[in-house]
Protein backbone atom coordinates (compact mmCIF):
# COMPACT_ATOMS: atom_id res chain seq x y z
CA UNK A 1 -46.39 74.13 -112.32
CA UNK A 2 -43.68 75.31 -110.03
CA UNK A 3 -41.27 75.74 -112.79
CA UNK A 4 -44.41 77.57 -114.98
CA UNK A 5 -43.54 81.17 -113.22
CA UNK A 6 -40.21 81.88 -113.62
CA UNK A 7 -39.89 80.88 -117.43
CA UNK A 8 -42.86 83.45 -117.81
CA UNK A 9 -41.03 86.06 -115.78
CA UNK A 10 -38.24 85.55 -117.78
CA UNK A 11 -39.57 87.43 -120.77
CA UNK A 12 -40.44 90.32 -118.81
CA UNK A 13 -37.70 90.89 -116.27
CA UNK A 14 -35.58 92.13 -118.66
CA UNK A 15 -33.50 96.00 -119.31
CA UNK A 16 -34.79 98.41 -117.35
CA UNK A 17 -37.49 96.16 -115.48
CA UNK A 18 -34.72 93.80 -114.27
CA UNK A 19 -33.41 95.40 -111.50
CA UNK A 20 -36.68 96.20 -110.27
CA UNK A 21 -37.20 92.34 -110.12
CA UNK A 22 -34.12 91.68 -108.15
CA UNK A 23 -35.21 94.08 -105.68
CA UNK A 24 -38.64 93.20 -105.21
CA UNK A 25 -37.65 89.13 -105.04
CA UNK A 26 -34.74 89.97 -102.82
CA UNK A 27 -37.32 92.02 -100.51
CA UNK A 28 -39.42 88.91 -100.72
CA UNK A 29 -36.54 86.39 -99.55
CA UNK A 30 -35.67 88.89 -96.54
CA UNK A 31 -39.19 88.97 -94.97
CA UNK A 32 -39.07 84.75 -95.29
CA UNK A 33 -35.69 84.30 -94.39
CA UNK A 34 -33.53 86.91 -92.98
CA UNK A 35 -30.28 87.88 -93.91
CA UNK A 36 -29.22 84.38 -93.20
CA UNK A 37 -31.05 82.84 -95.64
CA UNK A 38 -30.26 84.95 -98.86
CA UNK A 39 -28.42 84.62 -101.83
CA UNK A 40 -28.28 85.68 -105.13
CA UNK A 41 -28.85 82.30 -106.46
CA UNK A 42 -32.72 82.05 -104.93
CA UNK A 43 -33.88 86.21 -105.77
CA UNK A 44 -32.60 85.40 -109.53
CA UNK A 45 -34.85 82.20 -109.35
CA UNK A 46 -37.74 84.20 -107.83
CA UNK A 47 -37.07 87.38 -110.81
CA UNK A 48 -36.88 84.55 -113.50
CA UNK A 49 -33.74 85.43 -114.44
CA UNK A 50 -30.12 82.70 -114.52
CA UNK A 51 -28.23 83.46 -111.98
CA UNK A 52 -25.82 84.90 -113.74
CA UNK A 53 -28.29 88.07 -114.87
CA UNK A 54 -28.46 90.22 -112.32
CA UNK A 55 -24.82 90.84 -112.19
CA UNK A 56 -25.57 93.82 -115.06
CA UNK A 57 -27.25 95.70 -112.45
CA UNK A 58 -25.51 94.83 -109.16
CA UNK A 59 -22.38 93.16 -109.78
CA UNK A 60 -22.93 90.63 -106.72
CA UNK A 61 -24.88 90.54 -103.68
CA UNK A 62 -23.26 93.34 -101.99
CA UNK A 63 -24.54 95.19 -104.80
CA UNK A 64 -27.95 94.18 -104.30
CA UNK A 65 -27.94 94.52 -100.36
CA UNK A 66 -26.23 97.86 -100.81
CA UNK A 67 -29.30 98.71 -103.66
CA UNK A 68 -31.90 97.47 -100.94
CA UNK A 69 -29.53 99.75 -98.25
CA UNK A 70 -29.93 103.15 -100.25
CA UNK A 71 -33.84 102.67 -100.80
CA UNK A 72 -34.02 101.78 -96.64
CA UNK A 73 -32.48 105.24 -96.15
CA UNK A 74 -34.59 106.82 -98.85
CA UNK A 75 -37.45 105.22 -97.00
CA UNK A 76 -36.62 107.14 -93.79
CA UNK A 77 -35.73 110.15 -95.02
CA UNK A 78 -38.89 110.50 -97.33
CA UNK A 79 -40.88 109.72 -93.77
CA UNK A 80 -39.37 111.82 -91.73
CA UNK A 81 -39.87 115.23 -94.31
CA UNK A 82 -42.92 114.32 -94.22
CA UNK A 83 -43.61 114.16 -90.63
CA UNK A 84 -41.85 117.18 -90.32
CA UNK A 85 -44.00 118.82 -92.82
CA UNK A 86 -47.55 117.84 -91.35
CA UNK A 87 -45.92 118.25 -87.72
CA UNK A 88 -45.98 121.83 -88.59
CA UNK A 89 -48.76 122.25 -90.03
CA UNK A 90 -50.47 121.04 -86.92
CA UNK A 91 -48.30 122.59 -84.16
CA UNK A 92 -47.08 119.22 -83.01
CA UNK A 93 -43.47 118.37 -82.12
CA UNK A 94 -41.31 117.96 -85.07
CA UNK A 95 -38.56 115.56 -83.51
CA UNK A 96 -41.58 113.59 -81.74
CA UNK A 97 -43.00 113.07 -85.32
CA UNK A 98 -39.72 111.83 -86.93
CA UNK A 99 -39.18 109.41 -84.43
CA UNK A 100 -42.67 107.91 -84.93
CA UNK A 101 -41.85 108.25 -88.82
CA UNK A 102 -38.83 106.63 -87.92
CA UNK A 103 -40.06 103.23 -85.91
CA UNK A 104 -43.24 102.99 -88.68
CA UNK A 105 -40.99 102.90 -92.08
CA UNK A 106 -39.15 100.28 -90.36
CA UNK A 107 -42.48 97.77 -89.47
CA UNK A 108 -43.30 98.48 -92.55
CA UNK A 109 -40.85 96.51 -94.23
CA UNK A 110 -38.87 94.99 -91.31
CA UNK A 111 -36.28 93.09 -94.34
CA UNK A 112 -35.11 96.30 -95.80
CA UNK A 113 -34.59 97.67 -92.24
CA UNK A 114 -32.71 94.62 -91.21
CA UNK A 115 -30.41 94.95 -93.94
CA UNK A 116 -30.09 99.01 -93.91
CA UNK A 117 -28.41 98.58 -90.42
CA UNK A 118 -26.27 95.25 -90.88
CA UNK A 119 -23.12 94.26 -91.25
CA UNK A 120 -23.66 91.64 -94.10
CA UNK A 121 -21.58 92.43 -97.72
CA UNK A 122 -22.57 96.06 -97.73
CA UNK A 123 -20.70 98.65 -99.63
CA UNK A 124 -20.85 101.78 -97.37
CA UNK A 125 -18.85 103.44 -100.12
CA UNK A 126 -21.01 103.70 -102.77
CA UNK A 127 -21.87 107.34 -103.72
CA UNK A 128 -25.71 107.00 -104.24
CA UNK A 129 -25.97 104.59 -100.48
CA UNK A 130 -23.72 107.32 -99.04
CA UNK A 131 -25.83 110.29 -100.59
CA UNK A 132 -28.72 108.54 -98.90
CA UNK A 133 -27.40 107.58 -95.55
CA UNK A 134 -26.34 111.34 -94.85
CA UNK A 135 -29.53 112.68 -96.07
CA UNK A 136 -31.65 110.35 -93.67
CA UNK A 137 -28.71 111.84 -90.74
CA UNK A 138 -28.96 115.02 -91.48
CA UNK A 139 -32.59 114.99 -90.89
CA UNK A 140 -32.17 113.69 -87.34
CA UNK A 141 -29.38 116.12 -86.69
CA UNK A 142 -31.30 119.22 -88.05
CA UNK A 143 -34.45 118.06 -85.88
CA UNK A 144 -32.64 117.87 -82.43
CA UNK A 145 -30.58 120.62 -83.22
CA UNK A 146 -34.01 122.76 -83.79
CA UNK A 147 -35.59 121.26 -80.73
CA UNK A 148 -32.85 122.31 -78.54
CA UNK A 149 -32.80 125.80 -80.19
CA UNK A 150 -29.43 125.07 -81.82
CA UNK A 151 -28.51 126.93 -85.01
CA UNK A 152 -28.35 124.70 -87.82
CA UNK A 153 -25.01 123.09 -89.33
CA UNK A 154 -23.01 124.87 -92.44
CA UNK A 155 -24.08 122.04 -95.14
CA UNK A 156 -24.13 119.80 -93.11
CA UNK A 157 -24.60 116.70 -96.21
CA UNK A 158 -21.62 117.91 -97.80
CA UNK A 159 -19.19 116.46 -95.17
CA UNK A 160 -20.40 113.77 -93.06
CA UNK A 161 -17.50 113.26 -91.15
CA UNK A 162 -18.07 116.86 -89.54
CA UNK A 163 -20.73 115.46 -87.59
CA UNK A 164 -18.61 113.32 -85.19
CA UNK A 165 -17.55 117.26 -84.09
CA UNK A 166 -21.42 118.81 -83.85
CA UNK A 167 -21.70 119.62 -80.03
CA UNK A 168 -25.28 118.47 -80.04
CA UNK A 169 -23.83 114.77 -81.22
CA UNK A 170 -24.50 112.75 -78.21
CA UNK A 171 -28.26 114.39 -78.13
CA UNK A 172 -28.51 113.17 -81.49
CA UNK A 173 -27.16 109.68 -80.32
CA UNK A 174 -29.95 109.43 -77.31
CA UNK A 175 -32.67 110.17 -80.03
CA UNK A 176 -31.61 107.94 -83.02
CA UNK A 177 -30.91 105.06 -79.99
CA UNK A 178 -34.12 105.11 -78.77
CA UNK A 179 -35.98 105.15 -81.82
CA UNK A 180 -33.65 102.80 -83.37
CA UNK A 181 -33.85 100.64 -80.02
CA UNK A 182 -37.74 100.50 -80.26
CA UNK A 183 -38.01 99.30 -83.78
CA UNK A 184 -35.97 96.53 -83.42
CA UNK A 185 -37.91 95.65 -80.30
CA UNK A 186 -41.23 95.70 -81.85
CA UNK A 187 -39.45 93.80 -84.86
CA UNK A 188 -37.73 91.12 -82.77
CA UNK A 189 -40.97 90.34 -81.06
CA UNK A 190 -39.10 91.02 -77.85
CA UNK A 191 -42.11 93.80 -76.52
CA UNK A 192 -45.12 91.28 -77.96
CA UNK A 193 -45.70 90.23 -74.56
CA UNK A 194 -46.87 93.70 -73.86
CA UNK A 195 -48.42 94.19 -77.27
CA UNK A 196 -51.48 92.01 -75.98
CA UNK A 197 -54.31 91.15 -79.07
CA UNK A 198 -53.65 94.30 -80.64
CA UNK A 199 -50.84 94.02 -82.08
CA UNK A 200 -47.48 95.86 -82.27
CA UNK A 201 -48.97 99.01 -84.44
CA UNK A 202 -51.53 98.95 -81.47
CA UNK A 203 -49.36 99.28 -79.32
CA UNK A 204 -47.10 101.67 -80.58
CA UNK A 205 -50.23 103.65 -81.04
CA UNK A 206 -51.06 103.66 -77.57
CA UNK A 207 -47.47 104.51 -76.46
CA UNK A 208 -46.34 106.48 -78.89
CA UNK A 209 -47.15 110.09 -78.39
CA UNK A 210 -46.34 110.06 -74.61
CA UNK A 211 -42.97 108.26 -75.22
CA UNK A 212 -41.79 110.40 -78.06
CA UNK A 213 -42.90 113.28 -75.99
CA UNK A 214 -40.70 112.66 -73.72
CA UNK A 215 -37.90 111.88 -76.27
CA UNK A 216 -38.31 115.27 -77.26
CA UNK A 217 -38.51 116.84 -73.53
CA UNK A 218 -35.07 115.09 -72.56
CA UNK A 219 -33.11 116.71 -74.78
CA UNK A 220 -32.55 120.58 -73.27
CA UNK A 221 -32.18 123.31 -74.70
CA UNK A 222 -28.40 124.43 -75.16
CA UNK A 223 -28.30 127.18 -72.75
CA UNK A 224 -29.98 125.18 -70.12
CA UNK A 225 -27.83 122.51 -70.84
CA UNK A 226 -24.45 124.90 -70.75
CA UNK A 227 -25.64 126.20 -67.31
CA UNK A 228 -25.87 123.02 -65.72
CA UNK A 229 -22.24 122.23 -67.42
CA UNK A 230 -21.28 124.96 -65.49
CA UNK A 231 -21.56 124.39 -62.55
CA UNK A 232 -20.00 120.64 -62.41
């Protein structure tokens, strides 16, 4: 029987759907094992497919981890607009609405988080992984640049590198740390303790709006923050 599933995914994993396949059993191998327990070799046995197959689509497993990577970004950035979008509609703060976009995309699918941010056999040159990485940025940078009143960046996706020059960078840095910080927190079990029977999403439901608020309130506006410069 254990043999029965992949010879019957093996007719249908195949063209377009293949890729799709590799994706969804690499996802699958992530949440059971990590990073340190995937290979090619076992997602191509979980898609049905030889081994060999997948390399049509991906090439190797940086290829894969680097597909996985780009649809991690998408992930964020799709949140975050969207946050954005019903923050305000409803008068709430926009960067205190990304961030909570931010930490629930990654419990949502802790694996592709994991491998988004690490430094296994990814290929951080690949256009579309690129294309998606500075899109999910530029979000964060246009946010905290709004909430501190800042005008917004020249096209600001068309050159990435001009961000290590953006005056509002280490703003930027304090917001994407903390969020950043707090899902891998809640996704290391390292805050269950506090968590109690409800859970991590209870938790960051009870926490959440007061944290993010404040987030958002440490992060002054530029001419405040230019006076105090002043007068060090």
């Amino acid at each position: 029987m254990a043999e029965a599933t992949p010879r019957a995914a093996r007719g249908h994993y195949h063209h377009g759907a293949l890729r799709q396949a590799m994706i969804a059993a690499a996802e699958e191998v992530l949440a059971e094992r990590g990073l340190g327990g995937f290979t090619l070799r076992e997602c191509a046995r979980r898609a049905g497919v030889s081994p060999a197959a997948p390399a049509h689509h991906f090439g190797n497993l940086t290829g894969l981890l680097t597909a996985i990577a780009t649809l991690g970004f998408d992930d964020l950035a799709t949140a975050m607009e969207a946050a954005v979008t019903a923050a305000q509609a409803e008068g709430r703060s926009r960067l205190a609405a990304i961030a909570r976009a931010y930490v629930e995309t990654a419990l949502a699918n802790p694996g592709r988080f994991r491998v988004v941010f690490g430094q296994r056999g990814m290929d951080r040159l690949d256009p579309a992984f690129r294309a998606a990485a500075t899109r999910a940025f530029g979000i964060l940078v246009r946010e905290v640049r709004l909430s501190r009143g800042s005008p917004p960046l020249h096209r600001p996706g068309e050159k990435p590198a001009a961000y290590a020059l953006d005056p509002d960078l280490p703003e930027v840095l304090l917001a994407w740390s903390a969020v950043h910080g707090l899902s891998t927190l809640l996704i290391d079990g390292a805050l269950d303790f506090l968590a109690g029977e409800g859970g991590r999403q209870a938790f960051l439901d009870r926490h959440a709006a007061r944290l993010f608020a404040l987030l958002a309130s440490a992060l002054p506006a530029t001419e405040g923050l230019a006076k105090d410069n002043a007068h060090d």
